[in-house]
Protein backbone atom coordinates (compact mmCIF):
# COMPACT_ATOMS: atom_id res chain seq x y z
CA UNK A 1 -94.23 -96.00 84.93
CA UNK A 2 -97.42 -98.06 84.51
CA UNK A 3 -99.81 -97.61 81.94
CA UNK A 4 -103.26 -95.68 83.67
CA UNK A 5 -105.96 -98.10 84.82
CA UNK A 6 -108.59 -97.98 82.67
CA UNK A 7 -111.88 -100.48 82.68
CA UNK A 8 -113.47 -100.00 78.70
CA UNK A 9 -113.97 -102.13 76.13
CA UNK A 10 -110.44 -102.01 74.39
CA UNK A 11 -110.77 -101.03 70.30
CA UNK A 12 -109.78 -104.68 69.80
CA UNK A 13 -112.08 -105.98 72.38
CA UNK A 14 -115.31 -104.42 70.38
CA UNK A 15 -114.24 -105.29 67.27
CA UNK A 16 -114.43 -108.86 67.66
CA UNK A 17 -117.16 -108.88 70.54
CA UNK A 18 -118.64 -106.53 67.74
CA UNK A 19 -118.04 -109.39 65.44
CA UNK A 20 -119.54 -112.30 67.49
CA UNK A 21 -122.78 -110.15 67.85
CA UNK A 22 -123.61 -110.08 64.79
CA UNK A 23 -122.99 -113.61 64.40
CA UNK A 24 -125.24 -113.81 66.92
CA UNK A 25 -128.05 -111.76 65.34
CA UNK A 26 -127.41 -113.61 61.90
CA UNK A 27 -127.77 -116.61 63.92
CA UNK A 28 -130.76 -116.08 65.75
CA UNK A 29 -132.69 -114.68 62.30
CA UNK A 30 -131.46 -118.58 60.96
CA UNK A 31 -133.50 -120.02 63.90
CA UNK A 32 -136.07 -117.91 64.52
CA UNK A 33 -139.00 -120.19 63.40
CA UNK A 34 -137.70 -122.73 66.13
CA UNK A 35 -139.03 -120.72 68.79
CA UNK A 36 -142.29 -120.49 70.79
CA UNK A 37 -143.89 -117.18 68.77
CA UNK A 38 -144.76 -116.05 72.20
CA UNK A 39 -143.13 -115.83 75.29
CA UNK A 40 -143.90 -118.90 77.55
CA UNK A 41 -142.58 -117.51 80.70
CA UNK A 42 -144.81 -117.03 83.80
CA UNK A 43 -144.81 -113.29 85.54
CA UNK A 44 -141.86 -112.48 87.23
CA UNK A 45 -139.73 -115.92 86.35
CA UNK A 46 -137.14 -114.01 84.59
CA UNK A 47 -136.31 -111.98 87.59
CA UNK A 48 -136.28 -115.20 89.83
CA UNK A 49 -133.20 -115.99 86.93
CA UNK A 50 -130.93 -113.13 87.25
CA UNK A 51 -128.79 -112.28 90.33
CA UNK A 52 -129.88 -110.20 93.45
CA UNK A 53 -127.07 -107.52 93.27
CA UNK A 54 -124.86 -106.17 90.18
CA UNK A 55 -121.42 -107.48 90.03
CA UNK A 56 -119.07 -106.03 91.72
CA UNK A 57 -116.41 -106.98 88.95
CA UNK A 58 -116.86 -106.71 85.41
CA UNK A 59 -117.69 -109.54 83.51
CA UNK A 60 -116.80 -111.54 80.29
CA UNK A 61 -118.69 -110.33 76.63
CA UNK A 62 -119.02 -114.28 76.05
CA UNK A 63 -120.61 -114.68 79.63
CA UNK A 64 -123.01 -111.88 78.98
CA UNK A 65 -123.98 -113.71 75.49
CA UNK A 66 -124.35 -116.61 77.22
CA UNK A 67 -127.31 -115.08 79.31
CA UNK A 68 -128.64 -113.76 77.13
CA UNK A 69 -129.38 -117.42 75.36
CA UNK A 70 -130.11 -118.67 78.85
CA UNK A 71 -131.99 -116.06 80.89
CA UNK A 72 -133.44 -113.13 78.02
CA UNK A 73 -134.40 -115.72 75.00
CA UNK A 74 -137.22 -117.54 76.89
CA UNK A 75 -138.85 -113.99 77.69
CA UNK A 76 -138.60 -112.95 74.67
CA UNK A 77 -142.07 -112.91 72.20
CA UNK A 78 -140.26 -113.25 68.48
CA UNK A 79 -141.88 -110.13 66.59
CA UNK A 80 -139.49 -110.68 63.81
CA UNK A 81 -140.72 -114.56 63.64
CA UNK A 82 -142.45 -114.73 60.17
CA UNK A 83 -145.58 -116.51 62.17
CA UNK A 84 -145.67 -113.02 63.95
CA UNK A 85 -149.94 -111.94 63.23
CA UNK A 86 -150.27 -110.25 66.09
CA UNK A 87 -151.26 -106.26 66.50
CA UNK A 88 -149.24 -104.48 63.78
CA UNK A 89 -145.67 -105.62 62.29
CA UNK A 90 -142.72 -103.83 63.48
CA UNK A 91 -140.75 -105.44 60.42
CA UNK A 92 -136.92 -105.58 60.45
CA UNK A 93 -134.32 -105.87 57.51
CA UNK A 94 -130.78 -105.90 57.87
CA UNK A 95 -129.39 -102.68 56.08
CA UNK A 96 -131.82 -101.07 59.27
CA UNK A 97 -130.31 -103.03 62.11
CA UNK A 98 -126.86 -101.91 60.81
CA UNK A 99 -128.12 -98.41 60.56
CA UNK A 100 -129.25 -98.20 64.01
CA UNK A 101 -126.13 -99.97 64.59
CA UNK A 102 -124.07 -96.53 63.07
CA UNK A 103 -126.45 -94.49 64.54
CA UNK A 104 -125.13 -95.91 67.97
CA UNK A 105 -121.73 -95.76 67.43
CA UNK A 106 -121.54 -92.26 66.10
CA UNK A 107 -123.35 -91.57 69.41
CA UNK A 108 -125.11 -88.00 68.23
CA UNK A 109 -127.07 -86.11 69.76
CA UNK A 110 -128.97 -84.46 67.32
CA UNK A 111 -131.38 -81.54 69.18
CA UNK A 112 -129.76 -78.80 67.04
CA UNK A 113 -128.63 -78.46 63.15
CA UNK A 114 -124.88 -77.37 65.20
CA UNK A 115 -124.60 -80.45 67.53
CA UNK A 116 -123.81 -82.12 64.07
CA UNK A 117 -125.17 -81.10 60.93
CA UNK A 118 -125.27 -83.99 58.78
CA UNK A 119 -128.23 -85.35 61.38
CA UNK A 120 -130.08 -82.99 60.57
CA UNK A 121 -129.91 -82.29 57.23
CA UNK A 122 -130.17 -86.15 56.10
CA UNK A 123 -132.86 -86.54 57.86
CA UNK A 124 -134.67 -83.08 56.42
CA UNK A 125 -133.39 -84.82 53.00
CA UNK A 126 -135.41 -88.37 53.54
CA UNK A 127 -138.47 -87.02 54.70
CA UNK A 128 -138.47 -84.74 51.38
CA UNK A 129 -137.78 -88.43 49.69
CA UNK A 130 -140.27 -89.89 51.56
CA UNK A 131 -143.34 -87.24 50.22
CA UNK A 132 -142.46 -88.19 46.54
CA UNK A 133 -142.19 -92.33 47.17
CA UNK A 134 -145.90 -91.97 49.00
CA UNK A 135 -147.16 -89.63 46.55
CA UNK A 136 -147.65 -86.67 49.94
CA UNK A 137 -149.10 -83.18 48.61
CA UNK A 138 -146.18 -80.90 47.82
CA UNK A 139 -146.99 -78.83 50.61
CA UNK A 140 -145.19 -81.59 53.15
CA UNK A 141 -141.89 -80.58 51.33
CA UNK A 142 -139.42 -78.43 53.19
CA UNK A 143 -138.86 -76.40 50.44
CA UNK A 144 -143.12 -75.22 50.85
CA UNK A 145 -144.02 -73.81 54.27
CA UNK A 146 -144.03 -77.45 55.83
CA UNK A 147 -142.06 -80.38 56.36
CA UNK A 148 -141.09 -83.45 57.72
CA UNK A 149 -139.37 -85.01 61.10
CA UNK A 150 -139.09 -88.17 62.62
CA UNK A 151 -140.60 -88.82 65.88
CA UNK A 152 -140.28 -91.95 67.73
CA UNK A 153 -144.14 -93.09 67.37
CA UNK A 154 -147.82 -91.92 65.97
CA UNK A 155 -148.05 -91.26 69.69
CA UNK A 156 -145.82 -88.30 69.48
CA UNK A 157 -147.02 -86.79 66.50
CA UNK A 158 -149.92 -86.85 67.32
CA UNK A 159 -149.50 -85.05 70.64
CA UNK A 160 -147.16 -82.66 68.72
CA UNK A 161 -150.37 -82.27 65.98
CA UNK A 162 -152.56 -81.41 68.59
CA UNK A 163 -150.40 -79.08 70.59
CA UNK A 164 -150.04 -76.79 67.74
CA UNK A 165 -153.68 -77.16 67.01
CA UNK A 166 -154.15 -76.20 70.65
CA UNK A 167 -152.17 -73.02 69.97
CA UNK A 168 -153.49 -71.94 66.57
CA UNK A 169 -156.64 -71.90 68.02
CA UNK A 170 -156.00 -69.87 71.09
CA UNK A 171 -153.70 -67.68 69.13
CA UNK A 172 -150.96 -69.03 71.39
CA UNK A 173 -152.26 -67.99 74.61
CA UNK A 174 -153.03 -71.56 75.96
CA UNK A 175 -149.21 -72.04 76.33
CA UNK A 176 -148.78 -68.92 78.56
CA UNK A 177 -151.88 -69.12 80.61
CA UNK A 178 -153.33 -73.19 80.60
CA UNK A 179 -156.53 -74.38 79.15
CA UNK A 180 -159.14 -72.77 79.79
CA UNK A 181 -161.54 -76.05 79.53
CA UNK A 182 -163.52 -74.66 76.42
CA UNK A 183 -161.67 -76.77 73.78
CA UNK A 184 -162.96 -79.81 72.64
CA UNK A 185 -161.40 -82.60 70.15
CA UNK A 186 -162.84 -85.36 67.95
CA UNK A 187 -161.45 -88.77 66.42
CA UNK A 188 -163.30 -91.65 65.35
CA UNK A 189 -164.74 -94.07 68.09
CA UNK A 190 -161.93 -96.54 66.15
CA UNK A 191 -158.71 -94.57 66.73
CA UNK A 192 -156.04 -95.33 68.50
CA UNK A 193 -155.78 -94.77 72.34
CA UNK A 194 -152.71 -92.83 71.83
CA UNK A 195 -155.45 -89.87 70.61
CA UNK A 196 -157.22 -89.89 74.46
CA UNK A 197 -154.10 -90.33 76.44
CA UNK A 198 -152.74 -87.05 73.98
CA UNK A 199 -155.65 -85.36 75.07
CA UNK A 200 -154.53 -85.84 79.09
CA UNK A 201 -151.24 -85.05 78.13
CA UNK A 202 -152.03 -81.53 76.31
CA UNK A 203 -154.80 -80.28 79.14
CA UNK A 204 -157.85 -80.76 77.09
CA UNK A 205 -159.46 -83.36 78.95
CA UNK A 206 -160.63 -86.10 78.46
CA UNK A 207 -164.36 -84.96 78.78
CA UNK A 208 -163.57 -82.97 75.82
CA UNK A 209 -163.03 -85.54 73.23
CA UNK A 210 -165.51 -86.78 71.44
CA UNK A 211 -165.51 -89.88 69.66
CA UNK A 212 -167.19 -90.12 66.92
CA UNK A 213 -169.89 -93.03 65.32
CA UNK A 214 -168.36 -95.22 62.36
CA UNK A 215 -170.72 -96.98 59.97
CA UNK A 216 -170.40 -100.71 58.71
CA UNK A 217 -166.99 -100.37 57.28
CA UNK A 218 -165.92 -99.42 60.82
CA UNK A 219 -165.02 -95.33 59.46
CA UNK A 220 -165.96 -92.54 61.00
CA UNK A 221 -169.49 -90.87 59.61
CA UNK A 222 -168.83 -86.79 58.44
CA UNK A 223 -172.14 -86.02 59.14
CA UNK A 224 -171.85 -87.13 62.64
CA UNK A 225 -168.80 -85.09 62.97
CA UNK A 226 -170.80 -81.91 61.54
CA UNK A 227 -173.12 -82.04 63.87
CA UNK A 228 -171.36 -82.72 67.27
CA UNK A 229 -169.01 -79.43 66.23
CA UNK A 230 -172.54 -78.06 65.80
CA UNK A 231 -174.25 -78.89 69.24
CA UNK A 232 -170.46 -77.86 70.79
CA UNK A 233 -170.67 -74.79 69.25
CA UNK A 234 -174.08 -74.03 70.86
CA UNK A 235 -172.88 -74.94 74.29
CA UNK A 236 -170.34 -72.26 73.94
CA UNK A 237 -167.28 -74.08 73.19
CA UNK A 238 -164.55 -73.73 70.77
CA UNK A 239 -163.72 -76.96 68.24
CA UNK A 240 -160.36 -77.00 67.31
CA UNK A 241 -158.62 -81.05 66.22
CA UNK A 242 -159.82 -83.54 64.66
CA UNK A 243 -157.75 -87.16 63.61
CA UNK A 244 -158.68 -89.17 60.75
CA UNK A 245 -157.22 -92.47 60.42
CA UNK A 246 -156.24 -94.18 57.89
CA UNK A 247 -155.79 -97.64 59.27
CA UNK A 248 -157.08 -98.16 62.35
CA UNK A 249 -155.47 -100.97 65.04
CA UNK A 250 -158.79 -102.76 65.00
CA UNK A 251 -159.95 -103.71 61.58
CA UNK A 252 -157.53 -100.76 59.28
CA UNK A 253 -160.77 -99.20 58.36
CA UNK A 254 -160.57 -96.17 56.30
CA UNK A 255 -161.87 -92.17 57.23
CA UNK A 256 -162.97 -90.38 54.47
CA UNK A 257 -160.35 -88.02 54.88
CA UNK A 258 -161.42 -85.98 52.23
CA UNK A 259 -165.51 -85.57 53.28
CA UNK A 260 -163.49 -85.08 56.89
CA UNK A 261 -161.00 -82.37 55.75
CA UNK A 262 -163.53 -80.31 53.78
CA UNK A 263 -165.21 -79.85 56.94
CA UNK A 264 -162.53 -78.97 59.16
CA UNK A 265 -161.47 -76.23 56.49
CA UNK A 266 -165.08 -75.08 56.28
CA UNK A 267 -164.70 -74.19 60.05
CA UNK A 268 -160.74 -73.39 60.84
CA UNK A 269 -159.89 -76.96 62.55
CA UNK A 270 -156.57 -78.56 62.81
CA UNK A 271 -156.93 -81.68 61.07
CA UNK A 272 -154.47 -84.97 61.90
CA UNK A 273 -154.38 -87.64 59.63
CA UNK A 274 -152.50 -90.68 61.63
CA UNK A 275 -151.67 -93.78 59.48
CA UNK A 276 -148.94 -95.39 61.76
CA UNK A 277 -149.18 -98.44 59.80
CA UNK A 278 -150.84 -98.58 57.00
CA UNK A 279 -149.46 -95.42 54.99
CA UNK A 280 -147.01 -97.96 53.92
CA UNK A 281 -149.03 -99.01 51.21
CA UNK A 282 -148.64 -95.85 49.21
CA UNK A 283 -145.06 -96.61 48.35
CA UNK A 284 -147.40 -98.33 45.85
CA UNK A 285 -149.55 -96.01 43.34
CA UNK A 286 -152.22 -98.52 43.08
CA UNK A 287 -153.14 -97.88 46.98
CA UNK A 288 -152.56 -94.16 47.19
CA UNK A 289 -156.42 -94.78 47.21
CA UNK A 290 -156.25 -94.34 50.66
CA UNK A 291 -154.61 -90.54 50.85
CA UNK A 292 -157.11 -89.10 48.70
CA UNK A 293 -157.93 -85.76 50.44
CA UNK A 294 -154.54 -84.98 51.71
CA UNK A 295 -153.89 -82.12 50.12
CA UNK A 296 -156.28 -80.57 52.26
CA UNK A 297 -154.83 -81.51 55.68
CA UNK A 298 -152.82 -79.80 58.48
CA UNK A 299 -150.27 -82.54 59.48
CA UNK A 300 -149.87 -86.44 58.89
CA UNK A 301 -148.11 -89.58 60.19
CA UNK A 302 -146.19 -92.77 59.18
CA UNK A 303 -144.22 -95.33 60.56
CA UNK A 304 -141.64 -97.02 59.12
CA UNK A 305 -140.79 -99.22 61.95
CA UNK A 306 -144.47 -101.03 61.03
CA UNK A 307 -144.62 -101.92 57.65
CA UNK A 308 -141.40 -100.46 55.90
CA UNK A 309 -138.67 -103.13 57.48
CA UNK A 310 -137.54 -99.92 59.63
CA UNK A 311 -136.48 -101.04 63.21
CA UNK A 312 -138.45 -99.15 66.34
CA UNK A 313 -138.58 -96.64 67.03
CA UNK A 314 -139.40 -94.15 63.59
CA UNK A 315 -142.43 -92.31 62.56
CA UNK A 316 -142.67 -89.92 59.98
CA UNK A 317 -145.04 -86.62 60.56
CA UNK A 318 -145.54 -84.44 58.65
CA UNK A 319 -146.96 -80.76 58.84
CA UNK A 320 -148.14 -78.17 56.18
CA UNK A 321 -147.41 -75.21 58.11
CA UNK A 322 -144.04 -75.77 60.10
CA UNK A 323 -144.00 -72.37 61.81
CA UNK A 324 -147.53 -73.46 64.12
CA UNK A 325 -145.50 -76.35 64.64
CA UNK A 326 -142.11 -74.26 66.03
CA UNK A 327 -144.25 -71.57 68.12
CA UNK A 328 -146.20 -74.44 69.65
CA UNK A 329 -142.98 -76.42 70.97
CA UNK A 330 -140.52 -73.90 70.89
CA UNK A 331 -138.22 -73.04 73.85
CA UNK A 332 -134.65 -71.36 73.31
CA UNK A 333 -132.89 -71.09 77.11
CA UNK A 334 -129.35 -69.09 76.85
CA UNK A 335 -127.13 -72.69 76.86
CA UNK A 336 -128.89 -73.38 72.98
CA UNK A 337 -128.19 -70.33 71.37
CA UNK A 338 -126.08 -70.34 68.55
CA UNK A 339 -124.90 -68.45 65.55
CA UNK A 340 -126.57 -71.15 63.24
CA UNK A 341 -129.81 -71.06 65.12
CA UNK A 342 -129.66 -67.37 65.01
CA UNK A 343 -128.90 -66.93 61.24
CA UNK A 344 -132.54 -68.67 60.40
CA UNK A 345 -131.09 -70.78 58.20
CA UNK A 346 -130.79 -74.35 59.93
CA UNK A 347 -133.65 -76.52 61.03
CA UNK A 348 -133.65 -77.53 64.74
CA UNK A 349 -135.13 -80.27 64.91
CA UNK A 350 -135.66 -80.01 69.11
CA UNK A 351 -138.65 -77.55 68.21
CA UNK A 352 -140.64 -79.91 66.17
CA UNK A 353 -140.81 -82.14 69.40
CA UNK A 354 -141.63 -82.67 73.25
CA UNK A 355 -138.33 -83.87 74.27
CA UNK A 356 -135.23 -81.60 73.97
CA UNK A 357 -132.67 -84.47 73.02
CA UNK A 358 -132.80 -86.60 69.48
CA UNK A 359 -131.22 -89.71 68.16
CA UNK A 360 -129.96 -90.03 64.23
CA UNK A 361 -132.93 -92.14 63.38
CA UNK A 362 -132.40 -90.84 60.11
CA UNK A 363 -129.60 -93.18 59.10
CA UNK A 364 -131.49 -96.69 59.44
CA UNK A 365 -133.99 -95.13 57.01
CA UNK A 366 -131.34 -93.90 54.84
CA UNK A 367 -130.08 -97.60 54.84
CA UNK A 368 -133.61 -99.34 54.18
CA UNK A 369 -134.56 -97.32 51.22
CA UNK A 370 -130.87 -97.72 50.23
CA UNK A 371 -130.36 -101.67 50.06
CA UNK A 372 -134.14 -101.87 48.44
CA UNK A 373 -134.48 -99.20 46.59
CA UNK A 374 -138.40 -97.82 45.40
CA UNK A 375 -139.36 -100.95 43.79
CA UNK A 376 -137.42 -103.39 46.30
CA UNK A 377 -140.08 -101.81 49.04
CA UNK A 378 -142.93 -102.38 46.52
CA UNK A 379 -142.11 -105.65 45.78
CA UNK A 380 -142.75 -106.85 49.39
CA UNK A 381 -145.71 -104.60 49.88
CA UNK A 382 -147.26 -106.12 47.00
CA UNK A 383 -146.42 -109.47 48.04
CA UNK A 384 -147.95 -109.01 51.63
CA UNK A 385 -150.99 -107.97 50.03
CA UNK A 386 -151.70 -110.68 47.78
CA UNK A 387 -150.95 -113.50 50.91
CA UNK A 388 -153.88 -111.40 52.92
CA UNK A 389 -156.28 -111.46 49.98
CA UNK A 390 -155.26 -114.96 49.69
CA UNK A 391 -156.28 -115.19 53.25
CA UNK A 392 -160.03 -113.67 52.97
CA UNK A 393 -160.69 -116.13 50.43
CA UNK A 394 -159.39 -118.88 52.74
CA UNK A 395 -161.66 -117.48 54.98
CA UNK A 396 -164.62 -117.05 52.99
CA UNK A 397 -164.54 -120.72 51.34
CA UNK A 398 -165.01 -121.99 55.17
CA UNK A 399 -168.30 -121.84 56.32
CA UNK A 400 -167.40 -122.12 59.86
CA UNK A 401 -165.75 -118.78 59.74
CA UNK A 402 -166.99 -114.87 58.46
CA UNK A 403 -165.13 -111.85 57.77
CA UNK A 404 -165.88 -109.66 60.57
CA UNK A 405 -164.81 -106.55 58.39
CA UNK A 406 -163.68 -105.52 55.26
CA UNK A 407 -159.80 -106.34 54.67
CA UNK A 408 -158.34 -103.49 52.29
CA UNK A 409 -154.98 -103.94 53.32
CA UNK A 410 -153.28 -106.71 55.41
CA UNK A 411 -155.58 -107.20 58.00
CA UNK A 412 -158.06 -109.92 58.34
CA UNK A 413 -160.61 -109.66 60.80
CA UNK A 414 -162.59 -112.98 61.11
CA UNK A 415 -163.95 -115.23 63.42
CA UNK A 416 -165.69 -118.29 63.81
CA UNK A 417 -169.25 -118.36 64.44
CA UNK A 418 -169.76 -120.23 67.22
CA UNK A 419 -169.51 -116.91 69.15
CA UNK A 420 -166.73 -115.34 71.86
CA UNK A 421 -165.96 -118.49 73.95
CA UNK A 422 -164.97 -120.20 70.81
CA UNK A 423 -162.90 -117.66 69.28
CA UNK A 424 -161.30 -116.96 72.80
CA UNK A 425 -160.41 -121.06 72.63
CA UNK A 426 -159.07 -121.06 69.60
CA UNK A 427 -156.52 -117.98 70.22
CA UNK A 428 -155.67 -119.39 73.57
CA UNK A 429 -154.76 -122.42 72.32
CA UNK A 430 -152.84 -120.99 69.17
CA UNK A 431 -150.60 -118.46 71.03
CA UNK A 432 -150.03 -121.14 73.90
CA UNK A 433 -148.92 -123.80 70.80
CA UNK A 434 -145.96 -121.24 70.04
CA UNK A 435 -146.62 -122.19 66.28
CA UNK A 436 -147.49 -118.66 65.55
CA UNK A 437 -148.80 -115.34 67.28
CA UNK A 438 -152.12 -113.49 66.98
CA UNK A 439 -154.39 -111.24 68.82
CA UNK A 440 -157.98 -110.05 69.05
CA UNK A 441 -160.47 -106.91 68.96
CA UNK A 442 -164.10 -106.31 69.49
CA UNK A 443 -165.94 -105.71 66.52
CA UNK A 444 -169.70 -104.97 66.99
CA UNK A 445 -169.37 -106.03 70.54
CA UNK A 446 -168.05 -109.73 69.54
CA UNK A 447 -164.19 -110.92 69.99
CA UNK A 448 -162.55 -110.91 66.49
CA UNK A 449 -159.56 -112.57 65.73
CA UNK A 450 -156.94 -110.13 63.62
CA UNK A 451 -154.03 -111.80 61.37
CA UNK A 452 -151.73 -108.76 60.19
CA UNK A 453 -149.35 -109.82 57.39
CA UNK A 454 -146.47 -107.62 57.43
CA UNK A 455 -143.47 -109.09 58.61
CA UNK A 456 -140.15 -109.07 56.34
CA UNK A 457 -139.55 -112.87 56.56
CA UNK A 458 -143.46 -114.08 55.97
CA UNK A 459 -144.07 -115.90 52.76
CA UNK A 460 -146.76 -118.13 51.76
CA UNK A 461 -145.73 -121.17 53.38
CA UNK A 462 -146.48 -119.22 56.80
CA UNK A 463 -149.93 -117.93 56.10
CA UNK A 464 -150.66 -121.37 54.44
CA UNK A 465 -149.83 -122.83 58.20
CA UNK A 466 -151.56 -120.41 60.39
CA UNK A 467 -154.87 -121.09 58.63
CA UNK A 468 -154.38 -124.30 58.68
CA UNK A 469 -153.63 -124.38 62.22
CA UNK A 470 -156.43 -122.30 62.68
CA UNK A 471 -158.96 -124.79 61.03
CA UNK A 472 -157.25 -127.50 63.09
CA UNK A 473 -158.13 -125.62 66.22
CA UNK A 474 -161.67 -124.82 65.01
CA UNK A 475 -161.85 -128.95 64.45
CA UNK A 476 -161.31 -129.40 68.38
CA UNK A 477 -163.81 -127.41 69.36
CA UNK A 478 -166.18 -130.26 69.16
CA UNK A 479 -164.31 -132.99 70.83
């Protein structure tokens, strides 16, 4: 009798494909810095690469391997390149590429604390971990009335922050009967977009944010803030969020989170502190600096898939009162229920979220702080630090160039003062040289370059060569 047809990946098979792609990645880390930074392809040229119609037979592991070398590579902009400036870092180590390489073999699926416990309670275990290596307020702990889960991005915490918010405020009646239009939001003119497209998202609309004025350090003013809740409150409306940042994509400026908090608390608003990137920096005690007021906020975010050699996706938020959070998101249909559930004495993690279904992101984490340990993360922190204040000074000393803000992190925003056109040249010409990656803002209406240092393989050598290549592109700009 013949065996049954079958067309999977044999346990042999996977081992040593398994083997040769990790080869691979090893390999590719090894020649990273011999690649174009950022994608040269033209729109559309990859497609004209790859084949009309699927195959209709399977195909060889070492032919797919092969493609991707000759048809993904080229489209491919090298975020884990140590000449990688651009936006913010999404750093990658090793131990976390094997952890997300467990995490997709196990295959779980981890919406409830029964679908497989050990998903849930490890990652419950390293966001508890995660409050004393930052120096978080207590009250983040899951042993207090909050606690921690991992979300996929700032994006989604943030929408999850200002759902609850949303329901607090309406005493849980918005999710029942809609939004009744009265609400109304505020974030810094600064923050990220993810805050406006959040609002969309969770009915508020969009006329119902306000963003509010920064001063010359690019943070948002308090007393501003006091007195648009003010004027709303005349008009008969009902102020209920407000995000801080601590970081922000343009030039990581800085709320005062506390000046910010004591207001919200002074009139019974939810208050978000997102710091997607640059909470990072408190695995170091000499920046918690930057968290002071915290004790006095609602919920807050982190990713580790930034700054903390954590692959995408992985962000850390946080909440002081967990059961706003549950009531807000929660949804229990008849195929969920459990005994586990029902005792009280499990954490589901599907209620601290918008979608139902949940990968172990936990165990790349797990991994990372693992291989480096407290001071291994500190280490590199403190060494990306010093290479950006290295940087301003490189900056400063040439008189061709200004700091367009102040750089308390790992951002730099300069440019040179010939005005837009110029800067505009000189990034053009930079990211088309493949010799390293970087992008822009607007700062006080004029284009600013930005030159995040952040990524796990950067070392001097490569911020000695961007500037340099910089100043050799600022040189052309005469001839």
């Amino acid at each position: 009798m013949s065996e049954p047809k079958s067309f999977h990946m044999t346990q042999e098979e996977f081992r040593r494909h398994g083997y040769a792609m990790v080869d691979w990645i090893a390999n590719y880390y090894s020649r990273v810095e011999s690649f174009p930074v950022l994608s040269q392809v033209e729109p559309g040229q990859i497609r004209t690469w790859l084949p009309a119609q699927p195959p209709t037979r399977g195909e060889t592991f070492e032919d797919m391997l092969r493609d991707v070398e000759k048809f993904i590579l080229p489209g491919i902009t090298h975020w884990q390149s140590p000449n990688f400036f651009a936006y913010f870092p999404t750093a990658v180590s090793g131990p976390s590429i094997l952890g997300e390489l467990l995490s997709s073999g196990l295959g779980v699926q981890g919406m409830l604390w029964a679908t497989s416990p050990a998903c849930t309670e490890l990652e419950t275990h390293i966001l508890d971990w995660m409050v004393s290596m930052l120096g978080l307020p207590d009250k983040f702990l899951s042993s207090n009335t909050g606690g921690g889960v991992i979300q996929d991005t700032a994006s989604s915490a943030s929408l999850c922050a200002l759902l609850a918010a949303r329901e607090r405020a309406t005493n849980f009646a918005s999710n029942q009967q809609g939004c009744d239009g009265k609400l109304v939001a505020y974030t810094s003119s600064q923050a990220h977009s993810s805050i406006e497209k959040a609002i969309q998202v969770a009915g508020i609309g969009k006329q119902n944010l306000r963003l509010i004025d920064v001063d010359d350090r690019f943070a948002m003013k308090p007393d501003v803030l006091a007195r648009l809740m003010a004027q709303d409150r005349e008009k008969g409306l009902v102020p209920f969020f407000v995000c801080g940042t601590v970081g922000t994509t343009s030039s990581n400026a800085i709320d005062p989170i506390r000046a910010i908090a004591e207001i919200c608390r002074q009139q019974n608003l939810w208050l978000h502190v997102d710091a997607a990137m640059s909470g990072t920096a408190a695995l170091c005690p000499e920046f918690r600096h930057i968290h002071d007021g915290l004790e006095l906020v609602d919920s807050y975010c982190f990713n580790p898939h930034k700054w903390m050699f954590t692959n995408f996706d992985c962000d850390c938020f946080y909440v002081a009162d967990r059961k706003a959070l549950i009531q807000a998101l929660s949804v229990l249909p008849e195929y969920l229920r459990n005994k586990a559930t029902e005792s009280g004495a499990v954490i589901d993690y599907r209620d601290w979220q918008v979608p139902l279904g949940r990968r172990f992101r936990a165990l790349k984490l797990w991994f990372v702080i693992r291989h480096y340990g407290v001071e291994g993360l500190q280490h590199h922190v403190r060494q990306h630090m010093v290479l950006a204040q290295e940087f301003v000074q490189w900056v400063k000393s040439d008189s061709r160039f200004e700091l367009a803000a102040p750089a308390p992190l790992n951002l730099i925003c300069f440019r040179q003062k010939a005005g837009d056109d110029a800067n505009q040249t000189i990034m053009d010409r930079l990211n088309r040289s493949g010799d390293l990656y970087l992008t822009h803002t607007r700062l006080q209406d004029k284009l600013t370059l930005r030159v995040c240092i952040g990524q796990a393989n950067t070392e001097r050598r490569h911020v000695e060569k961007a500037w340099k290549r910089i100043q050799e592109e600022a040189d052309r700009l005469g001839r």
